[in-house]
N, C-alpha and C. Protein backbone atom coordinates (compact mmCIF):
# COMPACT_ATOMS: atom_id res chain seq x y z
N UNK A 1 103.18 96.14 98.76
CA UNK A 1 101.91 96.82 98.93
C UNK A 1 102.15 98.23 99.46
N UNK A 2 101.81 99.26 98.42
CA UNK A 2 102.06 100.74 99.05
C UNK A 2 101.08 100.89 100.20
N UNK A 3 101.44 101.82 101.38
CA UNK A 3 100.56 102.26 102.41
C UNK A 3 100.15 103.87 102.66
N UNK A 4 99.05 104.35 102.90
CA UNK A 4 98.11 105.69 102.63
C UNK A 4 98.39 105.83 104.37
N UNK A 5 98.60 106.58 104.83
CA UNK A 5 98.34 107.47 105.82
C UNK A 5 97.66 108.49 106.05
N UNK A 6 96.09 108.47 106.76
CA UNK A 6 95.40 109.52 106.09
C UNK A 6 94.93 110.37 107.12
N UNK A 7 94.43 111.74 107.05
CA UNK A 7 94.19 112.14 108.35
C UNK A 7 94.78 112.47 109.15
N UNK A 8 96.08 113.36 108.63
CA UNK A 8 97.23 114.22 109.70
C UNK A 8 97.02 115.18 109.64
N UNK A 9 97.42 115.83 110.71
CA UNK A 9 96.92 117.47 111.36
C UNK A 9 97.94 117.64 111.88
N UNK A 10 98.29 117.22 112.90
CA UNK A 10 99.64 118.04 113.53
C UNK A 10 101.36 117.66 113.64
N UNK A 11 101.65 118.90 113.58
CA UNK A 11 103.43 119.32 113.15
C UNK A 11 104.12 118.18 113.39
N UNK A 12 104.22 117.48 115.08
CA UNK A 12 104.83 116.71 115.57
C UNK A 12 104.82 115.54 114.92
N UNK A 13 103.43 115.30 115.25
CA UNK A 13 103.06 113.98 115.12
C UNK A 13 103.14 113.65 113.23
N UNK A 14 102.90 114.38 112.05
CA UNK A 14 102.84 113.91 111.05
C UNK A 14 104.31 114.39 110.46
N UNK A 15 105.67 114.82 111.26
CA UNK A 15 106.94 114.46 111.23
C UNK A 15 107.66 112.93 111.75
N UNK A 16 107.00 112.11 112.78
CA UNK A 16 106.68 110.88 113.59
C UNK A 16 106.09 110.22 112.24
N UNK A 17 105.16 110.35 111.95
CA UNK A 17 104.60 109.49 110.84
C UNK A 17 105.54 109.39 109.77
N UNK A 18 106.04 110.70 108.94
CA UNK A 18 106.71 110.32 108.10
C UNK A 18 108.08 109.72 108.22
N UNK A 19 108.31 109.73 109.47
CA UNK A 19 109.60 109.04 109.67
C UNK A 19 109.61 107.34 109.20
N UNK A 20 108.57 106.84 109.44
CA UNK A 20 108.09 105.52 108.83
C UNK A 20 107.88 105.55 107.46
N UNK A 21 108.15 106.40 106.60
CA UNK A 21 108.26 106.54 105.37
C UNK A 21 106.98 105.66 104.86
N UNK A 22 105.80 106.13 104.96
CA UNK A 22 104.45 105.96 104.18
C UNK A 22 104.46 106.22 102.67
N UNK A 23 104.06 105.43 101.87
CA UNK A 23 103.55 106.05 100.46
C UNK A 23 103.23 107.23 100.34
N UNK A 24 101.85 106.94 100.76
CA UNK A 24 101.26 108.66 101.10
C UNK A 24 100.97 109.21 102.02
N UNK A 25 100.78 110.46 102.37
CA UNK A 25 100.05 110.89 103.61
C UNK A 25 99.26 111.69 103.37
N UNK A 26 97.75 111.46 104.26
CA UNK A 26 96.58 112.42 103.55
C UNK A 26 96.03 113.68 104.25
N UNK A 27 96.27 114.32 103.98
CA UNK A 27 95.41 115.79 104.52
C UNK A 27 94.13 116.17 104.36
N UNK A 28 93.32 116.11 105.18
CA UNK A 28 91.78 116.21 104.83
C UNK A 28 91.21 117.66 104.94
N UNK A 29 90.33 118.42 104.24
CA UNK A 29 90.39 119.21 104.00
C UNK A 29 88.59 119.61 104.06
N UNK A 30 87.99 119.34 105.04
CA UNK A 30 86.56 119.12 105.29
C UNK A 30 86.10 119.69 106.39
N UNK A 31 85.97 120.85 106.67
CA UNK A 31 85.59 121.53 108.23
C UNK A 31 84.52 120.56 109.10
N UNK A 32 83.95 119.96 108.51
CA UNK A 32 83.05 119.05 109.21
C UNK A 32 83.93 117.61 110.09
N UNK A 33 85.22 117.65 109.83
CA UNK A 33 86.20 116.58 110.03
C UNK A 33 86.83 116.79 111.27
N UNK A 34 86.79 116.03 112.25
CA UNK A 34 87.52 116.22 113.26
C UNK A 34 89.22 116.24 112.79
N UNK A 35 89.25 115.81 111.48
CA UNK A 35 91.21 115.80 110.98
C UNK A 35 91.10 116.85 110.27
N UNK A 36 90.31 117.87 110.21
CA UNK A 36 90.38 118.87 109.25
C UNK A 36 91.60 119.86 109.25
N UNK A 37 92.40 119.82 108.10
CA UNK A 37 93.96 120.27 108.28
C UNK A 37 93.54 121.88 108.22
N UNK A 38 94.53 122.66 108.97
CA UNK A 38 94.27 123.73 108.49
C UNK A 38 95.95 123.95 109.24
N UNK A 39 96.68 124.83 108.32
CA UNK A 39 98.41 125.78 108.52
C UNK A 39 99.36 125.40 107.40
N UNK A 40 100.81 124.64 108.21
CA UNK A 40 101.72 124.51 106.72
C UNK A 40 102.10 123.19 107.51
N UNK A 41 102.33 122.37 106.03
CA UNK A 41 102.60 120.96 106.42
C UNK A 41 104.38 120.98 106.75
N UNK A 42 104.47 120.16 107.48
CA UNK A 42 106.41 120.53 107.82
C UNK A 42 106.96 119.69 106.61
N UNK A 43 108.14 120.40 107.14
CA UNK A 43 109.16 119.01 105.47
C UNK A 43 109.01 117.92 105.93
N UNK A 44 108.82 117.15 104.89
CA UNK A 44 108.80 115.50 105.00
C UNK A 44 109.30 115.15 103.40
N UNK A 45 110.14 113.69 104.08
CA UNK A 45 110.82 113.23 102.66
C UNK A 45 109.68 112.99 101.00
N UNK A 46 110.62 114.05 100.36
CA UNK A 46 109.84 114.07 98.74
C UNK A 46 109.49 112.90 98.66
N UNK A 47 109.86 111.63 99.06
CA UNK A 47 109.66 110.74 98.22
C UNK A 47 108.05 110.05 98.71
N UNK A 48 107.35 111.05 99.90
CA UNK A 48 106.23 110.22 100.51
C UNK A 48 105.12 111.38 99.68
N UNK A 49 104.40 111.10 98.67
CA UNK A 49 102.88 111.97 98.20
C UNK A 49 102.17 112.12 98.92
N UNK A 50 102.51 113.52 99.23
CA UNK A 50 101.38 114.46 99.84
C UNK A 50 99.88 114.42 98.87
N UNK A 51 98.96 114.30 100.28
CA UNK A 51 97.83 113.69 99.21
C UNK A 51 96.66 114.75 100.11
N UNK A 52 96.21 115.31 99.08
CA UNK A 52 94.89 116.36 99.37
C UNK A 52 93.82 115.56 99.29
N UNK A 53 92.60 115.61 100.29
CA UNK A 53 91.36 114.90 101.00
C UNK A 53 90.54 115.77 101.08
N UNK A 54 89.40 115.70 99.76
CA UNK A 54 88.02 116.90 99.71
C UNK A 54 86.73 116.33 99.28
N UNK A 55 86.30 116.46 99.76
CA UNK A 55 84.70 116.35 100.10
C UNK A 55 83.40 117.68 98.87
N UNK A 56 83.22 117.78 98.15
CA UNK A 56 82.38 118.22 97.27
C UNK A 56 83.00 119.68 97.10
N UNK A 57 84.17 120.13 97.21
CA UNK A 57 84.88 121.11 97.27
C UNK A 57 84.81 122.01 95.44
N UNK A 58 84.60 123.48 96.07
CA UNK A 58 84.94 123.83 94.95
C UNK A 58 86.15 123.63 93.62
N UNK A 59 86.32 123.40 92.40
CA UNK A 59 87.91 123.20 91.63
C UNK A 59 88.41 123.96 92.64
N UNK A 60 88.11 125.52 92.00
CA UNK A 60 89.26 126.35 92.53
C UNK A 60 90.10 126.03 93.92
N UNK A 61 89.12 126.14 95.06
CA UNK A 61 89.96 125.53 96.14
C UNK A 61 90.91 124.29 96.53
N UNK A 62 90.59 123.28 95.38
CA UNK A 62 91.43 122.06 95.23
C UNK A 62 92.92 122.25 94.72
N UNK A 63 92.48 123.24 93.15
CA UNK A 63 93.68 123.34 93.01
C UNK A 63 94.59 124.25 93.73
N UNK A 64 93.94 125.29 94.25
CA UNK A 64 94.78 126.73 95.26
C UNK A 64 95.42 125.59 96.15
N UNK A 65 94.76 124.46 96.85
CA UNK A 65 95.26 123.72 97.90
C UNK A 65 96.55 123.03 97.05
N UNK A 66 96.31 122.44 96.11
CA UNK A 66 97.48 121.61 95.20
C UNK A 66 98.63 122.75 95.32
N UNK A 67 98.18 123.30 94.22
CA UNK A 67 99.44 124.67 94.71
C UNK A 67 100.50 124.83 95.86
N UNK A 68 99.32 125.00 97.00
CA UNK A 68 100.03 125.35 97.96
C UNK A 68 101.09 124.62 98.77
N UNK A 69 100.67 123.38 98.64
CA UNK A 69 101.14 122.48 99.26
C UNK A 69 101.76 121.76 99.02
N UNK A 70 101.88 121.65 97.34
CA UNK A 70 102.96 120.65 96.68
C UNK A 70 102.32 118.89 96.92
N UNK A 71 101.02 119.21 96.74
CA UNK A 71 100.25 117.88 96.69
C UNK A 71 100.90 116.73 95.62
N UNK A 72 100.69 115.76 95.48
CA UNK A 72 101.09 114.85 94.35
C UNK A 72 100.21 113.99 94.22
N UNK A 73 98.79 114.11 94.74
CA UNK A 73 98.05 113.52 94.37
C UNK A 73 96.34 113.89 95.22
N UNK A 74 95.34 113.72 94.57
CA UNK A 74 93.95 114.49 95.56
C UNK A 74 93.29 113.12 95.36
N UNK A 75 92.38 113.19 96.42
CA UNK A 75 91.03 112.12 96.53
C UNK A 75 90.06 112.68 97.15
N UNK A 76 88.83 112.36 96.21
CA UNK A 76 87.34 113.09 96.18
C UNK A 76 87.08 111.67 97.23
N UNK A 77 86.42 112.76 97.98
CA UNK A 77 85.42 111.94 98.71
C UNK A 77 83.85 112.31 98.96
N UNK A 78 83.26 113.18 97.98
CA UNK A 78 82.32 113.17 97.94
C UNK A 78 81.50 112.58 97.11
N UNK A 79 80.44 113.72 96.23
CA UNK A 79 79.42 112.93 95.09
C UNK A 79 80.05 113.61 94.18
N UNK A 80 81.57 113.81 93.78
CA UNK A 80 82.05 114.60 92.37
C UNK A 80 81.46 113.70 91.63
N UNK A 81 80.99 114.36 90.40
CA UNK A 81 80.87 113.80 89.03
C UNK A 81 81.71 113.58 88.30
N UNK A 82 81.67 112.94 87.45
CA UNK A 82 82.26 112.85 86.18
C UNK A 82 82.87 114.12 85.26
N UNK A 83 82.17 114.82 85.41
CA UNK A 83 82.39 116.01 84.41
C UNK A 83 83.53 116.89 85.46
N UNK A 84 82.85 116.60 86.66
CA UNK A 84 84.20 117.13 87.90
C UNK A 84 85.66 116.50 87.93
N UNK A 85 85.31 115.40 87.45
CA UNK A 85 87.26 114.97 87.47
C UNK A 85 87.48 115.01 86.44
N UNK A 86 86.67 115.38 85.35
CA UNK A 86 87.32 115.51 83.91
C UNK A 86 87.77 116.83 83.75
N UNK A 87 87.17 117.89 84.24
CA UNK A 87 87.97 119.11 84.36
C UNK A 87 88.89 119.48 85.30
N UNK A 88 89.32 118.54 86.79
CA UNK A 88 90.32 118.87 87.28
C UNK A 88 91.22 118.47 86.49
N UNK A 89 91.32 117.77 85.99
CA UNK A 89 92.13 116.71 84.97
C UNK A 89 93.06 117.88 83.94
N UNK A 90 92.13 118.82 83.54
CA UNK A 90 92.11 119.86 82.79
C UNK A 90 93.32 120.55 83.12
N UNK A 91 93.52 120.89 83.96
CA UNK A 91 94.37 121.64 84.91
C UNK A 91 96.12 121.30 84.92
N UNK A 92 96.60 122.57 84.59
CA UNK A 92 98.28 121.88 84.47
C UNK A 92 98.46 121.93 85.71
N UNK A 93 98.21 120.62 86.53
CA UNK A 93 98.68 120.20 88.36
C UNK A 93 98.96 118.65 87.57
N UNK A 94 100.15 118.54 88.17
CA UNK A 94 100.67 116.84 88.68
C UNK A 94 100.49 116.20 88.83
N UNK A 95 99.22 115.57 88.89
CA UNK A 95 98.49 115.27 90.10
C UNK A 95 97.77 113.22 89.86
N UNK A 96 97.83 112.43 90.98
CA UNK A 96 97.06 111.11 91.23
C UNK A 96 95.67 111.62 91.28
N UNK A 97 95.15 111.33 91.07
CA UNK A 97 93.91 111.56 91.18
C UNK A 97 92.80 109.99 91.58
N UNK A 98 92.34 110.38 92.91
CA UNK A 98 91.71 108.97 93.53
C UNK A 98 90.39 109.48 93.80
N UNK A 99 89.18 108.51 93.37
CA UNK A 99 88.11 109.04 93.31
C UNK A 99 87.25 107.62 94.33
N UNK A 100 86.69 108.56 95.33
CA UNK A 100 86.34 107.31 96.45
C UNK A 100 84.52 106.89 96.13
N UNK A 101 84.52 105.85 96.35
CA UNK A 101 83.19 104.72 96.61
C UNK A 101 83.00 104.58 97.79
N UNK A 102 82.09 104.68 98.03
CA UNK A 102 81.54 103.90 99.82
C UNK A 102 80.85 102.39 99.75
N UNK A 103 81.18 101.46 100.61
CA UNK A 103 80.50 100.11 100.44
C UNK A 103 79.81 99.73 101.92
N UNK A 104 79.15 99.11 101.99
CA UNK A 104 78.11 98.58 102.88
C UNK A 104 78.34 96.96 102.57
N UNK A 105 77.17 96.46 102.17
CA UNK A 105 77.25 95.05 102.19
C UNK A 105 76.75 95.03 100.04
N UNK A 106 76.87 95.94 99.17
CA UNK A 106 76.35 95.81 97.94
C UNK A 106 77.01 96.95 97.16
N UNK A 107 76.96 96.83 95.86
CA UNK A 107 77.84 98.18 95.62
C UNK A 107 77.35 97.67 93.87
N UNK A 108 77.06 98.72 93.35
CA UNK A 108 76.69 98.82 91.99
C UNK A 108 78.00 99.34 91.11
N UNK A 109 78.73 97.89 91.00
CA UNK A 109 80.00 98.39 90.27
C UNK A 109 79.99 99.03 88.47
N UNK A 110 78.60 99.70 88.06
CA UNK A 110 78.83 99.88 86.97
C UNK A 110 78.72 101.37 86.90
N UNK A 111 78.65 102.00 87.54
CA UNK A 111 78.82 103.32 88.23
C UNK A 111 80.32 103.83 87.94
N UNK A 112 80.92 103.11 88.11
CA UNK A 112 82.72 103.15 88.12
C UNK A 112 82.88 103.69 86.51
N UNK A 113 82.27 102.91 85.69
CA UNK A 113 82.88 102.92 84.50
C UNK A 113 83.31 104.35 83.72
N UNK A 114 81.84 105.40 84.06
CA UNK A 114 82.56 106.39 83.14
C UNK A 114 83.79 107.35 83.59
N UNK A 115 84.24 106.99 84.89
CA UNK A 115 84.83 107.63 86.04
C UNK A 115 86.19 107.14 85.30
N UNK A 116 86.27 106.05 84.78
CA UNK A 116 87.68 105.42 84.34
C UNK A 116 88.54 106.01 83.65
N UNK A 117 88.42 106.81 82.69
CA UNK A 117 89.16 107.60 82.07
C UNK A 117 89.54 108.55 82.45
N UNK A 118 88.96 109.25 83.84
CA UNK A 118 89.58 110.54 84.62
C UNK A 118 90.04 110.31 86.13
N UNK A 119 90.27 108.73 86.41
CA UNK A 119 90.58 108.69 87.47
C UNK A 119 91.85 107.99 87.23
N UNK A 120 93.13 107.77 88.50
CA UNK A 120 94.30 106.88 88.32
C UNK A 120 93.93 105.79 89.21
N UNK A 121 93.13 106.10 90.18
CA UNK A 121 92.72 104.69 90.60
C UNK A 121 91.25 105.26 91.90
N UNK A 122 90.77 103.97 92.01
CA UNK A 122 89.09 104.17 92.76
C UNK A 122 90.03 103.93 94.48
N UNK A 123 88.96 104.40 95.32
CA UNK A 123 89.16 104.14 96.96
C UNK A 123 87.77 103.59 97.10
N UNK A 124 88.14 102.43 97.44
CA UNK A 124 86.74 101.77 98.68
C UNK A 124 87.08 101.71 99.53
N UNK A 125 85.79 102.28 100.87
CA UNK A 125 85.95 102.77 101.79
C UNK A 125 84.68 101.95 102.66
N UNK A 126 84.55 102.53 103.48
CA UNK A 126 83.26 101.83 104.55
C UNK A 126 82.04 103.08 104.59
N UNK A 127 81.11 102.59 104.17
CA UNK A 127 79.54 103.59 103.80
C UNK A 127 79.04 103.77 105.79
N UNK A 128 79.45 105.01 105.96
CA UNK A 128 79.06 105.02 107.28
C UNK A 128 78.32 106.32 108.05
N UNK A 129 78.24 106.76 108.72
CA UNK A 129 77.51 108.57 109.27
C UNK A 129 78.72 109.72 108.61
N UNK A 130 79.72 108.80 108.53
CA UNK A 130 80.73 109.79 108.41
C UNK A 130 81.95 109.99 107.10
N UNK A 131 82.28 110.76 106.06
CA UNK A 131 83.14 110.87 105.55
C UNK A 131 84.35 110.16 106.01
N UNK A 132 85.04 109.22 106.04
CA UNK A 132 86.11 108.08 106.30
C UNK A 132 85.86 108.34 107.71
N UNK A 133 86.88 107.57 108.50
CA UNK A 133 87.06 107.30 109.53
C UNK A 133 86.42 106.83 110.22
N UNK A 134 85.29 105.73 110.11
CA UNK A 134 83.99 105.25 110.67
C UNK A 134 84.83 104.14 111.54
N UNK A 135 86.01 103.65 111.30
CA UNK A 135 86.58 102.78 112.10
C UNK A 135 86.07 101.25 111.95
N UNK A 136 85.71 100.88 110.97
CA UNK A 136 84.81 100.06 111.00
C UNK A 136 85.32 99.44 109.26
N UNK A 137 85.70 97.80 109.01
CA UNK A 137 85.42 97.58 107.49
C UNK A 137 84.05 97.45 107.23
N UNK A 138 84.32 97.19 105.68
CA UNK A 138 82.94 96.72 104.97
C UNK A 138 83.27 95.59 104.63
N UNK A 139 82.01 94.74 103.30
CA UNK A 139 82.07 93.18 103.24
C UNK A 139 83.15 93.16 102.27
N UNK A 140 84.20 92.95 102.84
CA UNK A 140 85.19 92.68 101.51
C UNK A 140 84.91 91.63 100.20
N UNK A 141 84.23 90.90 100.70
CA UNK A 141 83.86 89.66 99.74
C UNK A 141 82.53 90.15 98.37
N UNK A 142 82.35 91.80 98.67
CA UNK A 142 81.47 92.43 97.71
C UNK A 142 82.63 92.57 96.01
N UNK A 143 84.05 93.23 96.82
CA UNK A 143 85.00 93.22 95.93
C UNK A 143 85.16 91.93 94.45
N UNK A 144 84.87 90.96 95.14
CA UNK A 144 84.49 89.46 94.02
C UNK A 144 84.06 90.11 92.56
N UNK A 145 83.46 91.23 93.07
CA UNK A 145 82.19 91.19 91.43
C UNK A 145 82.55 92.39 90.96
N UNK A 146 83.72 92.70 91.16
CA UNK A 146 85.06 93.96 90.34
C UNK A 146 85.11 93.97 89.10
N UNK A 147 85.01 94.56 88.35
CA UNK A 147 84.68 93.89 86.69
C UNK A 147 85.82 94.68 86.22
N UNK A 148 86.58 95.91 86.90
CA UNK A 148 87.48 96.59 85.88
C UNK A 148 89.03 96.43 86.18
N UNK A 149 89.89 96.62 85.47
CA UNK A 149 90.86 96.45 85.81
C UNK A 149 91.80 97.61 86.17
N UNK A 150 91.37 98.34 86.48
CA UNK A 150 91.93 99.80 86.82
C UNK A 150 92.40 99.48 88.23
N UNK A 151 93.11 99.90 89.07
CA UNK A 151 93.90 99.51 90.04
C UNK A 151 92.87 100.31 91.16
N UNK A 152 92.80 99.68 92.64
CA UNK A 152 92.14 100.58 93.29
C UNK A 152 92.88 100.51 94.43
N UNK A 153 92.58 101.45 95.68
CA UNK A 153 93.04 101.80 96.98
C UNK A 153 91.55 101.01 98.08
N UNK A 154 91.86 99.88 99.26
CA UNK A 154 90.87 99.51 99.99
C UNK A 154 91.51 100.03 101.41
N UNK A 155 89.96 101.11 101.96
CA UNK A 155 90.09 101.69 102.89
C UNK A 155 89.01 100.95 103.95
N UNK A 156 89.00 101.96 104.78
CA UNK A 156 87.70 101.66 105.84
C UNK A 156 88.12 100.49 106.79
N UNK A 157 88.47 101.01 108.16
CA UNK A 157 88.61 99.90 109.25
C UNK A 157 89.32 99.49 109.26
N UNK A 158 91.00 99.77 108.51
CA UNK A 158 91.60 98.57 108.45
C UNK A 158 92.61 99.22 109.46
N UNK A 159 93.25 97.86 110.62
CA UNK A 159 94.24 97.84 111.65
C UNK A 159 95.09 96.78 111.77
N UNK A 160 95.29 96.66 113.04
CA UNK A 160 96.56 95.67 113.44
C UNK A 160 95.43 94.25 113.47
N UNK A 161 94.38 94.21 114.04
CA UNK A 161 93.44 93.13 113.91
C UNK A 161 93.47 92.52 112.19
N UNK A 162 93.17 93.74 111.80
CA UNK A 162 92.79 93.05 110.00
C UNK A 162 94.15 92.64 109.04
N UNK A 163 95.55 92.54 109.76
CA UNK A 163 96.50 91.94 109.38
C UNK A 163 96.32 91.18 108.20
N UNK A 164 95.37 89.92 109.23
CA UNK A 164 95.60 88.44 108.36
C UNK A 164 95.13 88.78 106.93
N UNK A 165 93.27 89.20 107.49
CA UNK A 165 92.56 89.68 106.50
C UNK A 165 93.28 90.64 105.28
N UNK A 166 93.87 91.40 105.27
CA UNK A 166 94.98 91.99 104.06
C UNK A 166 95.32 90.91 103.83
N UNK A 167 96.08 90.37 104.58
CA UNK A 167 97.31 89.26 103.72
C UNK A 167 96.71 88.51 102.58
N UNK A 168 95.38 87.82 102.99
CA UNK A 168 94.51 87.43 102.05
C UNK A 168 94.03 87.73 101.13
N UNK A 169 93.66 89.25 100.96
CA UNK A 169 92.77 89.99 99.90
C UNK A 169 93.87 89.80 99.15
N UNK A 170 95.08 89.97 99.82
CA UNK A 170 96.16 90.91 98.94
C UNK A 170 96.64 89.61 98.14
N UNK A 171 96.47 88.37 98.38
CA UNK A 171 96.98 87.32 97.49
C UNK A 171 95.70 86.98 96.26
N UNK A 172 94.53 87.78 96.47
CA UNK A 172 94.07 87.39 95.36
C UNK A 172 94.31 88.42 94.26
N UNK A 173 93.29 88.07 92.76
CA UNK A 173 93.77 88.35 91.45
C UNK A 173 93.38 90.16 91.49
N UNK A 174 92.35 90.38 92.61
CA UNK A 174 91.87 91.93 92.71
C UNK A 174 93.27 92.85 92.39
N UNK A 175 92.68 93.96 91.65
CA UNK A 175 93.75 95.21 91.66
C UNK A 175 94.37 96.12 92.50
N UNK A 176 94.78 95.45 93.52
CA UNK A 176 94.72 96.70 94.86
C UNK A 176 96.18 96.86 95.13
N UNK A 177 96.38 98.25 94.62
CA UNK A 177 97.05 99.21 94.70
C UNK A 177 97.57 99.70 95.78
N UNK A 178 96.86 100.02 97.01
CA UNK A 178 97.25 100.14 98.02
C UNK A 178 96.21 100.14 98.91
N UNK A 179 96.49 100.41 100.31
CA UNK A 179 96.04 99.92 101.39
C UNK A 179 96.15 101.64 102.11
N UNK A 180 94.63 101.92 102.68
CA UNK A 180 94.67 102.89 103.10
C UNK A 180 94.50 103.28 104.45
N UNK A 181 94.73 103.64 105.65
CA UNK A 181 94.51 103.59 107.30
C UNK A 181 94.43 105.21 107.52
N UNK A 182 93.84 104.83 108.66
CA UNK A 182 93.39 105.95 109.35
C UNK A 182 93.08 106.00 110.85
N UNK A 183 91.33 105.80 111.11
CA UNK A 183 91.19 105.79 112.79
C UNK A 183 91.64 104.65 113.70
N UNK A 184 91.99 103.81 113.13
CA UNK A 184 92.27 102.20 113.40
C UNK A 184 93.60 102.37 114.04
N UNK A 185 94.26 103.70 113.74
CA UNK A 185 96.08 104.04 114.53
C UNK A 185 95.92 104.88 114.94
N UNK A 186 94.77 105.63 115.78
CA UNK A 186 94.60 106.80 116.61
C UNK A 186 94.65 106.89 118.17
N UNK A 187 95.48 107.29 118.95
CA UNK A 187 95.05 107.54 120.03
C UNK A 187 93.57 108.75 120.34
N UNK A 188 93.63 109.72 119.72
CA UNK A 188 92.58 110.13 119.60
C UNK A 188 92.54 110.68 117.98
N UNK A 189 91.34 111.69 117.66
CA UNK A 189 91.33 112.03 116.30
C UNK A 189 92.39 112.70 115.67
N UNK A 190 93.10 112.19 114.76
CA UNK A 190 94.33 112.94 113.96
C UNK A 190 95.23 112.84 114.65
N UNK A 191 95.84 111.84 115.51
CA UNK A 191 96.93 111.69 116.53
C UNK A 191 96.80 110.19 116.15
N UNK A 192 98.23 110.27 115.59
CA UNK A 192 98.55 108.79 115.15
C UNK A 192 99.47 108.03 116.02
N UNK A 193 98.93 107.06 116.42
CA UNK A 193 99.92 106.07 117.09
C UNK A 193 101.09 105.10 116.54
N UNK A 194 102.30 105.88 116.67
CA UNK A 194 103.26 105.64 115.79
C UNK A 194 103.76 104.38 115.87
N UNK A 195 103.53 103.79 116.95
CA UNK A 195 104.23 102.52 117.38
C UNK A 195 103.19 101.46 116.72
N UNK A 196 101.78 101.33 116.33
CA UNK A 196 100.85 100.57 116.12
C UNK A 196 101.09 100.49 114.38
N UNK A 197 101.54 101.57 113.60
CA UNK A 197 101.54 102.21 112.63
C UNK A 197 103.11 101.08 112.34
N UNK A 198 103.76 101.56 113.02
CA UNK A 198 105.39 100.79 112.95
C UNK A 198 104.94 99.12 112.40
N UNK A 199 103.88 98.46 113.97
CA UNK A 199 104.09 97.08 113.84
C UNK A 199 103.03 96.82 112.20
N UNK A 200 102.18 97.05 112.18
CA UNK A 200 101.45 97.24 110.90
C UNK A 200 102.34 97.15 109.64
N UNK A 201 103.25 98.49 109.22
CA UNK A 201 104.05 98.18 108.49
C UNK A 201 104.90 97.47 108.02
N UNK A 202 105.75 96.91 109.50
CA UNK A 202 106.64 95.61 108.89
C UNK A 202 105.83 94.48 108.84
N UNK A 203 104.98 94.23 109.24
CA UNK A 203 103.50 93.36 109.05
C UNK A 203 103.88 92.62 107.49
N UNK A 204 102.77 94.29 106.66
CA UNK A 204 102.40 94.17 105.61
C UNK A 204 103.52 94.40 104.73
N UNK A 205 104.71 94.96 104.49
CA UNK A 205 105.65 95.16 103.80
C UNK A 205 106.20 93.90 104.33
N UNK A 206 106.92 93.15 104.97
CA UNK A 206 107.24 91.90 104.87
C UNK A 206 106.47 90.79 104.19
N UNK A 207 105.13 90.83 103.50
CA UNK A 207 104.34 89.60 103.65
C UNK A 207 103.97 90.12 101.80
C-alpha cells in the first residue's frame, strides 16, 4: 500500500519525513491553509513524488508551480471541472494527476464518470469547514457503492487509531491505490511527527 504525506512546509522537518521514504509528499499551495508552502523544497530522494496541492488555482500557476519544483504529480482540491483537467492534461508536464471528492455520510458516485478519462486516480477525503485536514474520517462504508474501476487515493482522518480500520478496507475488492495522511501526524500545523509517522508505516507496509 503506497503512502501520501501531505502538508509539508518546513526545511527540517520535510527532510525528517522523507527520510521515511513516503510515496509521496504533498505541498499545498492555498494561502487560506495553515500548510500553505511557500520557498524551495530541499533535496529529497527522486524516488518519493513531489506532489503539488491546489485549490481552484489558475492553469498557469499550476503549471509555473510544476515547473518549478519538479512536481510528479498535482491534486485538485477544489470545484475544477472537467474541461479543467482536460486541458492541464494538455500540457507537456509529467504529471499524476489526482482529482479530489469530499464525503460526508452520501456521495453521488456518478459525478466521477466524466472526470475518468483526465484523471490517474480520484482522492476521497472528509467533507468538512476546511480544504483537507479536518482531522476527522468519513463513512467509509459509503465507498460499497464505487461503481468504477479506476484506482483511487482514501484520505481524511486517517492515524495511528485507524490502523485496524485500513487493514480492513485494504483487504477488500475496492481500488485503493493509496492511503493519504496528514493532521492525524501533527504536533502542530505542517509539523509532522516523525516518530507517529515511523510507527504507522511499518504498521501498514508490513500488513
Amino acid at each position: 500500500m503506497l503512502i501520501k504525506v501531505c502538508g509539508m512546509k518546513y526545511q527540517e522537518n520535510i527532510q525528517a519525513v522523507a527520510r521515511l521514504h513516503p510515496d509521496y509528499m504533498g505541498f499545498i499551495f492555498y494561502p487560506k491553509s495553515p500548510r500553505n508552502f511557500e520557498g524551495v523544497i530541499p533535496e529529497i530522494d527522486e524516488n518519493i513524488k513531489k506532489t503539488g496541492v491546489f485549490v481552484n488555482a489558475p492553469i498557469s500557476f499550476v503549471i509555473d508551480k510544476v515547473k518549478e519544483h519538479g512536481f510528479k504529480a498535482v491534486q485538485l482540491h477544489g470545484k475544477e471541472s472537467v474541461a479543467y483537467c482536460q486541458e492541464l492534461n494538455s500540457f507537456d508536464v509529467d504529471i499524476e494527476l489526482f482529482k479530489v471528492f469530499s464525503i460526508k455520510d452520501e456521495f453521488d458516485f456518478s459525478v466521477l464518470k466524466n472526470y475518468e478519462p483526465f484523471v490517474n486516480y480520484f482522492l476521497f477525503d472528509t467533507k468538512g469547514k476546511d480544504k483537507g485536514g479536518n482531522g476527522y474520517t468519513f463513512d467509509w462504508s459509503v465507498l460499497k457503492q464505487y461503481p468504477s474501476t479506476k484506482p483511487f487515493i482514501l484520505s481524511g482522518g486517517i492515524g495511528v487509531e485507524e490502523i485496524e480500520q485500513v487493514k480492513e478496507i485494504v483487504k477488500t475488492d475496492l481500488p485503493i491505490y493509496a492511503l493519504d495522511i496528514n493532521s492525524k501526524f501533527e504536533d502542530e500545523p505542517a509539523v509532522k511527527n516523525v516518530n507517529l509517522l515511523q510507527q504507522f508505516f511499518k504498521e501498514i507496509k508490513q500488513s
